[in-house]
Protein backbone atom coordinates (compact mmCIF):
# COMPACT_ATOMS: atom_id res chain seq x y z
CA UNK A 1 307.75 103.11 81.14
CA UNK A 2 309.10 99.78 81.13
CA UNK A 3 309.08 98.00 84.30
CA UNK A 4 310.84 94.41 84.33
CA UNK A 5 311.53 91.93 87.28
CA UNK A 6 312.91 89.53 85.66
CA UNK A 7 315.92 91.88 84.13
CA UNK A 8 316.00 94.09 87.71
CA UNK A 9 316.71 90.34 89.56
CA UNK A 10 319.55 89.91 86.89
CA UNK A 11 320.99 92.87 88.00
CA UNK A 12 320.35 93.22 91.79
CA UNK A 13 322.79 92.20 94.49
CA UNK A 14 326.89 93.11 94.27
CA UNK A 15 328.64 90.25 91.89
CA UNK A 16 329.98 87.06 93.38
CA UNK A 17 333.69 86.25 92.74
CA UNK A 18 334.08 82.21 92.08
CA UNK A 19 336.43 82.65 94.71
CA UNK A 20 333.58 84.20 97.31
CA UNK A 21 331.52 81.09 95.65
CA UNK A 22 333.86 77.91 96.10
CA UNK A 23 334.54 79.53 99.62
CA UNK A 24 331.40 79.25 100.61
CA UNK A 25 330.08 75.87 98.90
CA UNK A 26 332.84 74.84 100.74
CA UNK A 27 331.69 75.88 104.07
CA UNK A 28 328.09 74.68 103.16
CA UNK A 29 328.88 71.85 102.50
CA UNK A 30 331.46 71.03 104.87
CA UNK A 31 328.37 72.75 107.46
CA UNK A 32 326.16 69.92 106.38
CA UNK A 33 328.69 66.81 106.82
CA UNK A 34 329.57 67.98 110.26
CA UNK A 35 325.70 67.42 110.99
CA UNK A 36 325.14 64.67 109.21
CA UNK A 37 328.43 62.81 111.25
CA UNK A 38 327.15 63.61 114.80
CA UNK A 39 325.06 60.40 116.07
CA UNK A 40 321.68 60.56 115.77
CA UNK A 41 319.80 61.31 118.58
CA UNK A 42 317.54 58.54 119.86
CA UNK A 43 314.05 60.55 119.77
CA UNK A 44 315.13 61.43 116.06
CA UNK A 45 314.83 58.97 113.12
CA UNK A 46 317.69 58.66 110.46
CA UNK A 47 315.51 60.34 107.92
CA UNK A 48 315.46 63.42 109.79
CA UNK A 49 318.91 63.95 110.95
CA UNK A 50 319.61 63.63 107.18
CA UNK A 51 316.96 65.91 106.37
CA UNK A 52 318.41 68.47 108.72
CA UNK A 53 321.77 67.98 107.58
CA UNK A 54 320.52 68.75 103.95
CA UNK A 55 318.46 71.98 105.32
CA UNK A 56 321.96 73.02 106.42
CA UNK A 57 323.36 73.10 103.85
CA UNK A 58 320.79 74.28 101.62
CA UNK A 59 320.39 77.24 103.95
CA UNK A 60 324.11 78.54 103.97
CA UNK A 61 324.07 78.21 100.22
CA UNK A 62 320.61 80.49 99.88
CA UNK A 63 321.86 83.29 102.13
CA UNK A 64 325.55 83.32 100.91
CA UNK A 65 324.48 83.34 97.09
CA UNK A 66 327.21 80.99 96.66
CA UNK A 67 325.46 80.21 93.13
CA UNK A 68 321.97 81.11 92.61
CA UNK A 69 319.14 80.49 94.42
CA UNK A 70 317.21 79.16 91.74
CA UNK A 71 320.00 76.32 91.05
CA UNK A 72 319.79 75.75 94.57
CA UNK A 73 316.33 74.86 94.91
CA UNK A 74 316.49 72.54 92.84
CA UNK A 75 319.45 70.63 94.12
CA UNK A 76 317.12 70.54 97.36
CA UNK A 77 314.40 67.75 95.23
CA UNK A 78 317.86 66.19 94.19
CA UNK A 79 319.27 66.15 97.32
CA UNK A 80 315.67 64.89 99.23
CA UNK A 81 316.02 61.70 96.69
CA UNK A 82 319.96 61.03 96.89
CA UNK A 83 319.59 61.21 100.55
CA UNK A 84 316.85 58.91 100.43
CA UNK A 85 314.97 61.33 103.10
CA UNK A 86 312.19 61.43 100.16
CA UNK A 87 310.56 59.95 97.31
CA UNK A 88 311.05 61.09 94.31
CA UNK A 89 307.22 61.70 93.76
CA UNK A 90 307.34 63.31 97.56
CA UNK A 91 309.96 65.55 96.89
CA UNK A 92 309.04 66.41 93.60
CA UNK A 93 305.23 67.37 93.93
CA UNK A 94 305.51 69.92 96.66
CA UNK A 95 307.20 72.08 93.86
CA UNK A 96 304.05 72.28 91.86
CA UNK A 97 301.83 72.37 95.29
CA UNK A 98 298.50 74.43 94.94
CA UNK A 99 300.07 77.31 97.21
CA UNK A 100 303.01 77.41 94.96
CA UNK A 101 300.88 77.50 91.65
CA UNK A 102 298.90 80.32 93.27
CA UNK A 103 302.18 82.11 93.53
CA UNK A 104 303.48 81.55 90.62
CA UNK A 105 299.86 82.80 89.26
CA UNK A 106 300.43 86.06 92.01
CA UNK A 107 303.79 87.01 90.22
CA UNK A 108 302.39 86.65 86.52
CA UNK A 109 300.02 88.93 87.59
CA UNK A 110 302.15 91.64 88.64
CA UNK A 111 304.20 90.94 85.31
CA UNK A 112 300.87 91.42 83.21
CA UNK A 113 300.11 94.73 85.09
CA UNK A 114 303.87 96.03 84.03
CA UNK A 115 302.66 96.24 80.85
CA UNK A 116 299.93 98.69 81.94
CA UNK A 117 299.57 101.76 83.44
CA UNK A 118 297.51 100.82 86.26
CA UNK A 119 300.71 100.53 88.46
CA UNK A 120 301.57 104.47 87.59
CA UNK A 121 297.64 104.98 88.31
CA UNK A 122 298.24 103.75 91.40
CA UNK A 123 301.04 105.13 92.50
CA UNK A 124 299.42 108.16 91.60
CA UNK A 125 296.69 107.47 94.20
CA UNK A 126 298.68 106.70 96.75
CA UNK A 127 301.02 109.87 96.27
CA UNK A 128 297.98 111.88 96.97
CA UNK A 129 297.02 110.27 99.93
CA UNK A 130 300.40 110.44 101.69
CA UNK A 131 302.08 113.31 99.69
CA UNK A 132 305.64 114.01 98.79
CA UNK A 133 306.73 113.86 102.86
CA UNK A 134 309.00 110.37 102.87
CA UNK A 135 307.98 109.40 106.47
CA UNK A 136 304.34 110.25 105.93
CA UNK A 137 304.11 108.35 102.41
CA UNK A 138 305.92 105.13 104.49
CA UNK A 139 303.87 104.94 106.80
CA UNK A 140 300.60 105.24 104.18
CA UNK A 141 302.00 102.50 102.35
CA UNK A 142 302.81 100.58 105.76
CA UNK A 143 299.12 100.73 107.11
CA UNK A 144 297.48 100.52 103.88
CA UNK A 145 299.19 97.44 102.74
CA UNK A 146 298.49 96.02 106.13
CA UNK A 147 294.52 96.37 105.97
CA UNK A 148 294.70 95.40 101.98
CA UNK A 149 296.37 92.51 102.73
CA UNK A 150 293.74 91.29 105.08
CA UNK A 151 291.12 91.31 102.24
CA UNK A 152 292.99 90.03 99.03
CA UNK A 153 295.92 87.96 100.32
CA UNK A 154 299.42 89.86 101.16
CA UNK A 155 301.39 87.96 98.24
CA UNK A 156 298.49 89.93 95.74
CA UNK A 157 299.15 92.87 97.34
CA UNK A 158 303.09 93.17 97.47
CA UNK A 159 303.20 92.54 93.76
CA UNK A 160 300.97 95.37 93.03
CA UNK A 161 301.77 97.90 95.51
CA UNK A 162 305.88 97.08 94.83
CA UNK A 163 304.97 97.71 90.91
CA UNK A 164 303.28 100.74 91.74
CA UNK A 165 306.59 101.90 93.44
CA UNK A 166 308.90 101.30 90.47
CA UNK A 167 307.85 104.18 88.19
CA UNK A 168 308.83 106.34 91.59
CA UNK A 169 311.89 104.56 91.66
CA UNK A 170 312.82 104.82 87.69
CA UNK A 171 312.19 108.25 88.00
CA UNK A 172 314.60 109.29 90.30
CA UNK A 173 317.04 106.84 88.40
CA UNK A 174 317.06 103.89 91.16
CA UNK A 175 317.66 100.83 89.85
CA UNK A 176 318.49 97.48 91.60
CA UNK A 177 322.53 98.54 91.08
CA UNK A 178 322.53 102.23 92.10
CA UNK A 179 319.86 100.82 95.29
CA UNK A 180 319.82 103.32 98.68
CA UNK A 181 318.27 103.26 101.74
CA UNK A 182 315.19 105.03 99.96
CA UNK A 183 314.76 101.31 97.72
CA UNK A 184 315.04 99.44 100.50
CA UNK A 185 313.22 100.92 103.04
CA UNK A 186 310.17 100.62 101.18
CA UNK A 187 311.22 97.62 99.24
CA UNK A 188 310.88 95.65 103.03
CA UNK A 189 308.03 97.82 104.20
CA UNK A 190 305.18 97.19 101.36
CA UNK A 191 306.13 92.70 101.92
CA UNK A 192 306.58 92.71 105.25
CA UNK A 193 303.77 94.59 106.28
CA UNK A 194 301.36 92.90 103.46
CA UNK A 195 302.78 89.38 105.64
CA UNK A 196 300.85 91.20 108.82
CA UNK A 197 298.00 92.01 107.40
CA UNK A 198 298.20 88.58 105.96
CA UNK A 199 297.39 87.07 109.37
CA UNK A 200 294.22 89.17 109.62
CA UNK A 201 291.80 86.80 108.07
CA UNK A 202 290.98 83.72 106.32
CA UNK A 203 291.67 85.47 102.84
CA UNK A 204 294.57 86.99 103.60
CA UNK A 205 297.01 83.98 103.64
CA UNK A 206 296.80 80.56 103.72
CA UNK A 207 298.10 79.76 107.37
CA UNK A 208 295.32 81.43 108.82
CA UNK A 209 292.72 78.68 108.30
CA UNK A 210 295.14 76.43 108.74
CA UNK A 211 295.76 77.15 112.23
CA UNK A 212 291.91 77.20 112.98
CA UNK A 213 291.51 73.72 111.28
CA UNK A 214 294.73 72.31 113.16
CA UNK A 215 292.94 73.87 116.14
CA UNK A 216 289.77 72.06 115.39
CA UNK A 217 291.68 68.60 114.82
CA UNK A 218 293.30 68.57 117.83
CA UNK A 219 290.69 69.85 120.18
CA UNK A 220 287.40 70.03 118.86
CA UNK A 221 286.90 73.86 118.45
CA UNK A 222 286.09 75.44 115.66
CA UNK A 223 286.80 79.17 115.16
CA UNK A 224 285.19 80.67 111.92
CA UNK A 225 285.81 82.94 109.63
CA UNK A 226 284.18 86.29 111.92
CA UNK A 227 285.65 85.02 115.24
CA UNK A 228 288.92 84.99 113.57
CA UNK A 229 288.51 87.90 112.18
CA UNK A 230 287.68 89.47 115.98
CA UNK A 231 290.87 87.73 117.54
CA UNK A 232 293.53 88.82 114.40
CA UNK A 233 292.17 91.64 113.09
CA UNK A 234 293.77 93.96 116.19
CA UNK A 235 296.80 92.49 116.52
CA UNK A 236 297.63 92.59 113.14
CA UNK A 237 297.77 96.36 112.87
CA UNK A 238 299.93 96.58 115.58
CA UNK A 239 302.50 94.48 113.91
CA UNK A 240 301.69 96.58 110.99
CA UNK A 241 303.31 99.82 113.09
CA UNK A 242 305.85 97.49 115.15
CA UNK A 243 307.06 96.77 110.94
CA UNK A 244 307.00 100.29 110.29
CA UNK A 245 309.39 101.40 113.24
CA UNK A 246 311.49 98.71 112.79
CA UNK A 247 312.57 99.36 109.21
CA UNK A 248 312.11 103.03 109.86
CA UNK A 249 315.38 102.29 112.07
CA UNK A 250 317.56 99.61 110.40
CA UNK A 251 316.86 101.80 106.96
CA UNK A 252 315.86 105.08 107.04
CA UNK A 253 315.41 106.73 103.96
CA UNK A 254 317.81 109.42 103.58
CA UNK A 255 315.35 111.47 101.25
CA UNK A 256 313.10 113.81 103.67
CA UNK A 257 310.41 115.14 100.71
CA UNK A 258 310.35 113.71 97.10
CA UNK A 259 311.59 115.42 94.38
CA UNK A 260 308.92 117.53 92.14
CA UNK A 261 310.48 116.05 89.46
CA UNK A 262 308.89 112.61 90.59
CA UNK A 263 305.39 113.43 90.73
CA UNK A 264 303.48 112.01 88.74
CA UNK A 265 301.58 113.99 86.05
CA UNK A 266 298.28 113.55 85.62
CA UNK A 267 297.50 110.12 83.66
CA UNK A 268 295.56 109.97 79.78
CA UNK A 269 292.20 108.31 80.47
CA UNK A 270 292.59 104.43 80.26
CA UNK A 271 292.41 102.21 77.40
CA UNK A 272 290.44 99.83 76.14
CA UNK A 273 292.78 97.24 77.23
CA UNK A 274 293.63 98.63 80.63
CA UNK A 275 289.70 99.16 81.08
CA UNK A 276 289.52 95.47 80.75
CA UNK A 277 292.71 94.13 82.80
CA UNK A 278 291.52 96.26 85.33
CA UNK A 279 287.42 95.15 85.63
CA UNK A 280 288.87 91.28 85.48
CA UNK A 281 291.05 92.22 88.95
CA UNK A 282 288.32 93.64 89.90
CA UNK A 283 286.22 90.60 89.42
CA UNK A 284 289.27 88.71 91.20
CA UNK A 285 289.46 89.74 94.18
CA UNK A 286 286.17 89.82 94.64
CA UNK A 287 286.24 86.04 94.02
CA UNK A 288 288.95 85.69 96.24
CA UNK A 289 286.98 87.44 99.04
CA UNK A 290 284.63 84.37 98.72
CA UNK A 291 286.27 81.14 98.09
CA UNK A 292 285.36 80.63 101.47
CA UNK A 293 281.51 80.44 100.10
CA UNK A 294 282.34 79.26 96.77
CA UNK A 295 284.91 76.38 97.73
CA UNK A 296 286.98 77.13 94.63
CA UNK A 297 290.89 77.41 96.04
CA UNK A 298 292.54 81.16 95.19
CA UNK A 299 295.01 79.31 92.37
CA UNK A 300 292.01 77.95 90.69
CA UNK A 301 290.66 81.85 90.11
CA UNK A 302 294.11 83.44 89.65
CA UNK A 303 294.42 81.24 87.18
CA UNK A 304 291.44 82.11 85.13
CA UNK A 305 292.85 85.87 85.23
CA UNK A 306 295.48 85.29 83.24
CA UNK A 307 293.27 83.03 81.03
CA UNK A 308 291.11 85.65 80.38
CA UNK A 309 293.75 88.60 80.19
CA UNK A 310 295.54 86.46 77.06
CA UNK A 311 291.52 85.56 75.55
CA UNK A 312 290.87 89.11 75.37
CA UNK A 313 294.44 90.00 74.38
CA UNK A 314 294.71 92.66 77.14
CA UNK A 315 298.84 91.47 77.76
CA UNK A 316 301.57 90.33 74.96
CA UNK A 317 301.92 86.61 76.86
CA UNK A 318 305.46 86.20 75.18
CA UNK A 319 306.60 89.10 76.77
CA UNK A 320 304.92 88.22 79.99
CA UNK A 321 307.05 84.83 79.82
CA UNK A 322 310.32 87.02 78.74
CA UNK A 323 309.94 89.33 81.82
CA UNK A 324 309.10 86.53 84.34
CA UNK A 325 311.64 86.11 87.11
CA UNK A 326 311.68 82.36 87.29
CA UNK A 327 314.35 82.47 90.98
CA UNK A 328 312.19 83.30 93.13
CA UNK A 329 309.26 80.41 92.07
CA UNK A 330 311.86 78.02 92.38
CA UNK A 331 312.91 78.92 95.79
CA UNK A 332 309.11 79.19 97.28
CA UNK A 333 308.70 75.36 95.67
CA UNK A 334 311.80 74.01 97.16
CA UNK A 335 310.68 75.69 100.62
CA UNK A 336 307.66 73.79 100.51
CA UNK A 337 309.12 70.89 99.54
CA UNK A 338 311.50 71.63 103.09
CA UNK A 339 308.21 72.03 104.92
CA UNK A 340 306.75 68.81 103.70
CA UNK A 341 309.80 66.77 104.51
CA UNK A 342 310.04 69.03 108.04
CA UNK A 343 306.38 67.32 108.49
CA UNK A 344 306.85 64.07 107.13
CA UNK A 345 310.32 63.53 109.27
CA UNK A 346 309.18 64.86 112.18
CA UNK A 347 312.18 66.82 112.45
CA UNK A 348 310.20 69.84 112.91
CA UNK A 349 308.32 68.60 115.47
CA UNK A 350 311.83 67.33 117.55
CA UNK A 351 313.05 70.93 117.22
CA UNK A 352 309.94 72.50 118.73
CA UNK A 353 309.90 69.84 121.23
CA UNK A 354 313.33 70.35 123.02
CA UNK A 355 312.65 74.53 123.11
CA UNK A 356 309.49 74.67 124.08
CA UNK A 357 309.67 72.67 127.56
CA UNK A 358 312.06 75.55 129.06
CA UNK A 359 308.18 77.89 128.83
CA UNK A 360 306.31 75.14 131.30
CA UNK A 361 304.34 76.49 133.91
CA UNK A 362 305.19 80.04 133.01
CA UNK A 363 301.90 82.86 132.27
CA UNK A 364 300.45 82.27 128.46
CA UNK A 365 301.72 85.81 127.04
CA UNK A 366 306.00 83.91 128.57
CA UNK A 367 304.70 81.12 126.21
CA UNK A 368 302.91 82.95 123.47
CA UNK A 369 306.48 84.80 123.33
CA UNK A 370 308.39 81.30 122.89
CA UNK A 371 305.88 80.10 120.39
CA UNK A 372 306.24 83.16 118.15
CA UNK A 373 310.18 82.94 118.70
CA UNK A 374 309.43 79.08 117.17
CA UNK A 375 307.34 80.26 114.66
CA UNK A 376 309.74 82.62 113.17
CA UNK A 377 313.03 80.53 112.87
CA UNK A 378 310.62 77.83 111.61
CA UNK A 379 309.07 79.54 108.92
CA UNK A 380 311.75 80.85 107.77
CA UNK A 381 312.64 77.59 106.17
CA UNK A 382 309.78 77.33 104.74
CA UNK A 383 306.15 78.47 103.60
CA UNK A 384 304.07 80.15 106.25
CA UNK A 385 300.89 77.83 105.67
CA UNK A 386 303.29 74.87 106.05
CA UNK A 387 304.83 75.82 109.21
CA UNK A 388 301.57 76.49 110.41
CA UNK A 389 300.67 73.58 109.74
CA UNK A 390 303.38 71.86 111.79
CA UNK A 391 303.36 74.51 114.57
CA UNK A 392 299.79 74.22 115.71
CA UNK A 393 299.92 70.50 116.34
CA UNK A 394 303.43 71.03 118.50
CA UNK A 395 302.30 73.97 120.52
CA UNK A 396 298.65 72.88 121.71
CA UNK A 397 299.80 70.11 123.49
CA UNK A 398 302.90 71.53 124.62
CA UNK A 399 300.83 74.52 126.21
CA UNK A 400 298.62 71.92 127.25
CA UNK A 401 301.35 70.46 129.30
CA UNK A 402 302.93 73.85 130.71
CA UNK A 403 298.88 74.24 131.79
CA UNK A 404 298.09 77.60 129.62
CA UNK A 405 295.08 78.20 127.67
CA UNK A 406 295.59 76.68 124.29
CA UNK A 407 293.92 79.00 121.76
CA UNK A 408 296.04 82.31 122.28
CA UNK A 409 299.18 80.16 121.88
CA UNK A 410 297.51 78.85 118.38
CA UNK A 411 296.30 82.28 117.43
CA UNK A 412 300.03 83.30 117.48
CA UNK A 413 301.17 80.51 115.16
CA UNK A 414 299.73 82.47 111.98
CA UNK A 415 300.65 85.68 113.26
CA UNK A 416 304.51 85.15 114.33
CA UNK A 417 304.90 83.03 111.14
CA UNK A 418 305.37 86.28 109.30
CA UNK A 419 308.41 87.50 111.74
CA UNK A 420 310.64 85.25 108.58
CA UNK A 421 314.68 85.38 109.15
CA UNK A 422 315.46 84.66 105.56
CA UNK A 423 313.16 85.99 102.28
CA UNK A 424 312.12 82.20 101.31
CA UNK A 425 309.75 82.63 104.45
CA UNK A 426 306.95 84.07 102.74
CA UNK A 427 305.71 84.78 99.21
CA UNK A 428 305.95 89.05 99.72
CA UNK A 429 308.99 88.91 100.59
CA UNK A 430 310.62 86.23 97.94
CA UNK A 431 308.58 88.39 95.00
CA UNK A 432 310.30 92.09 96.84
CA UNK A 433 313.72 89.76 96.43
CA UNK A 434 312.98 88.98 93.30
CA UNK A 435 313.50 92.89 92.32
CA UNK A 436 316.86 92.36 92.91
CA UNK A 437 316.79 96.22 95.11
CA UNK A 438 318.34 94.14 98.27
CA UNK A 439 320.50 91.10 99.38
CA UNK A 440 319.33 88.45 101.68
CA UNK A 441 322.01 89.56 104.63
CA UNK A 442 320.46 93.25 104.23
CA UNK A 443 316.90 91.53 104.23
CA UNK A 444 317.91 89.57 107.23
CA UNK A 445 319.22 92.11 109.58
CA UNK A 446 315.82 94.13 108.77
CA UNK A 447 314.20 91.01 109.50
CA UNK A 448 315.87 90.00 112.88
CA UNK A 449 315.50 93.07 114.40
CA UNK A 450 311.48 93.32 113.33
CA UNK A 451 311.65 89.54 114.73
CA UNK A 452 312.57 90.91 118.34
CA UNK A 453 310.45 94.42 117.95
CA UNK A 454 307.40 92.65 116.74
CA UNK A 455 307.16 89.75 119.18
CA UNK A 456 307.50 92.24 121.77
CA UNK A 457 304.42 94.63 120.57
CA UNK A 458 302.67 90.90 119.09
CA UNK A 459 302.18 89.74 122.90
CA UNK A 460 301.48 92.93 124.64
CA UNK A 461 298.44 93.91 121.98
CA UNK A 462 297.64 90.23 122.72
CA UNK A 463 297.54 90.41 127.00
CA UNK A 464 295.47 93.44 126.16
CA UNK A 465 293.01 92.37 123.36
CA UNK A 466 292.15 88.85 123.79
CA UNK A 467 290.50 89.33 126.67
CA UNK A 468 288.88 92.06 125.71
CA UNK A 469 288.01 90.39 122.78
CA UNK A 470 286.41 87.18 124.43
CA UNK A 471 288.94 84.97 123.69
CA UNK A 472 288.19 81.46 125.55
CA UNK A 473 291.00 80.71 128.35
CA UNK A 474 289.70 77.28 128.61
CA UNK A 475 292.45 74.59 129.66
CA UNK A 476 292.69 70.75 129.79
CA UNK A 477 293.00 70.89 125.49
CA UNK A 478 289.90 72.70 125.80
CA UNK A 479 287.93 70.26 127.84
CA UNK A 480 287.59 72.64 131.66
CA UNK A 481 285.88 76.14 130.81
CA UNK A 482 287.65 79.57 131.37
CA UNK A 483 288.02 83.15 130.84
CA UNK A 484 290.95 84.53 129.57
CA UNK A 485 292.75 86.91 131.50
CA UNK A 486 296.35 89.25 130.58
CA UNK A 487 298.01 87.10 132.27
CA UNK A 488 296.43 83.85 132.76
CA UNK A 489 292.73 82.71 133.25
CA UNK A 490 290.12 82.16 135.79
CA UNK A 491 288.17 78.97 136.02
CA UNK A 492 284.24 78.96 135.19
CA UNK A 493 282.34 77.52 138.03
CA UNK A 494 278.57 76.52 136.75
């Protein structure tokens, strides 16, 4: 059975009208002029009120679908250089950034496994663990693409897990136009809860070592990979189950008990080729598991996958290049490029600044809650390492001033930054858009409302683990010892 992205992103989403499209380019831009006129403030340079003016506009364009998102991102490098916010080498080289590559790399992969049956295989697995009961096969896919995630990285997983899905889907004749609440529930669950388990660990997405290294630059801790493991690990399944009730509301699938007709029969042994494709993912992820060790960066080894998948001629690579869905790489390299120019303006920093003084003096969970609130309309603009990245260095010092303990608000950073508003937020869920099965207003009222859920259960698993967990409550940036406490912290007196 055939499974193609690229074709099911041609067809997803209800046509645009040029009328709908001028109407809203219109607005967009008209959005972006009205920001761009208003004085600049005096804390925030020229470059950044343009920059934010641009983001504007970009941003209305991407969620309206005015024109498509792929043309779009690139009129954000354009735009960057016109502007003269950027360089042209500045705005340029985010799109072919190392996190970007490794996505691209992340996708292909997914398209080279459509051409097996190793998705089928395991769909087929995962059928048998959570049987032909809907709400009992969600909620196996929610929780086991939550602790996955954690040990691969959650973009890996998504792409697998959402083409193990699409035989399912073919088979009960649901393609991206005929798409029901039974597509889209699990076409948000399997991203969005790969994005929690993504906060987990070191391997399972980039902004988690970049919040302990941000951490480390600012006050002169350093949390490793096992200690970060011990703080995230907890947390992260509860924002696994907060994703799972929160999409389990906003789209429940109509379908109690799959059809018998779906199940899937049981599959020929493999083939030579699959036998191959599937020992070199093997070998994969178990690189991935180590680049900690091993120092090579994840693009550098998805890379060699597909290298070797074409040497041993596993995978047709002109088909692999015909079924590619090219939208979605373009928008994740213009949102980096955003994030960059977010960093390099300091207009990222400005917009944290003026929210986050209204949490001073307030108990660390009030704050934690306002940084994750931060975290998710920032990353939403942007990739999740990136607005790490930027976070971390705004909301140490700022819980510094409100006198909190600084490492539970930067041990939220990486695990609000997957509460995304809009699907160019994270990798999972630009590659489930990219499957054309939902728009970005349906993806953003499932992600608003698991914004406000998620928080919520985020802070409370927080008050209760951290402590228990061991987590340091020291104040002063670190420099006057404490223990953490649910609601605050207790000085150490030697």
């Amino acid at each position: 059975m055939e499974i193609n992205i690229a074709h099911a992103e041609e067809g997803g989403g209800p046509p645009k009208d040029q009328a709908y499209a001028y109407k809203w380019i219109g607005i967009s831009v008209a959005a972006g002029l009205l920001i761009w006129l208003l004085p600049t403030p005096d804390d925030l340079g020229t470059r950044a009120h343009a920059f934010l003016a641009l983001l504007t506009t970009v941003v209305l364009l991407w969620t309206s679908e005015a024109i498509p998102i792929g043309v779009t991102s690139i009129m954000v490098g354009c735009g960057l250089i016109i502007f003269n916010i950027q360089s042209s080498a500045d705005a340029w080289a985010p799109y072919a950034n190392r996190t970007v590559v490794f996505v691209f790399f992340i996708i292909m992969l997914g398209v080279m496994l459509g051409q097996t049956s190793i998705p089928n295989r395991i769909m087929a697995w995962i059928l048998k663990i959570g049987g032909t009961n809907v709400k009992r096969l969600s909620f196996t896919l929610c929780m086991g693409s939550t602790v996955l995630a954690a040990w691969t990285h959650d973009a890996t997983i998504t792409i697998i897990l959402l083409y193990a899905m699409m035989p399912l889907f073919l088979k009960m004749g649901l393609t991206p136009d005929k798409s029901n609440n039974f597509t889209k529930h699990f076409m948000f669950m399997i991203p969005l809860s790969a994005a929690c388990g993504g906060g987990a660990t070191f391997l399972g997405s980039g902004r988690s070592p970049a919040s302990t290294e941000m951490l480390y630059q600012i006050t002169g801790y350093n949390i490793g990979f096992m200690e970060y493991m011990w703080y995230q690990f907890v947390p992260s399944i509860f924002l696994g189950l907060a994703t799972w009730v929160a999409i389990m509301i906003i789209y429940p699938p109509k379908i109690t008990v799959l059809p018998g007709e779906v199940s899937i029969e049981k599959m020929p042994p493999m083939n030579r080729n699959e036998k191959i494709i599937a020992w070199l993912l093997g070998i994969t992820f178990f690189l991935w598991m180590f680049t900690d060790l091993t120092g090579y960066h994840v693009s550098a080894i998805g890379g060699l996958f597909i290298v070797a998948c074409i040497m041993f001629g596993v995978v047709d690579w002109k088909q692999c290049l015909a079924d590619y869905p090219w939208n979605p790489i373009m928008v994740f390299g213009a949102g980096f490029s955003l994030g960059v120019t977010m960093l390099d303006t300091g207009a990222g920093e400005w917009l944290a600044s003026k929210i986050f003084p209204f949490f001073t003096g307030m108990p660390w969970p009030v704050v934690a809650i306002g940084a994750s609130y931060i975290s998710a309309v920032i990353t939403s603009f942007m990739a999740n390492a990136a607005a790490t990245a930027l976070l971390v260095p705004v909301m140490v010092p700022m819980a510094d001033m409100a006198g909190t303990p600084s490492v539970p608000i930067a041990m939220s950073v990486p695990l609000a930054t997957t509460f995304v508003w809009l699907v160019i937020g994270c990798p999972p869920t630009l590659i489930a858009y990219g499957f054309g099965y939902f728009t970005q207003w349906e993806a953003f009222k499932v992600f608003f409302f698991r914004c406000i859920v998620g928080v919520i259960i985020l802070t409370l698993s927080q008050m209760v683990w951290y402590p228990i967990a061991g987590m340091p409550g020291n104040v002063d940036l670190m420099q006057t010892a404490a223990n953490l406490t649910p609601t605050g912290f207790t000085l150490i007196v030697e």
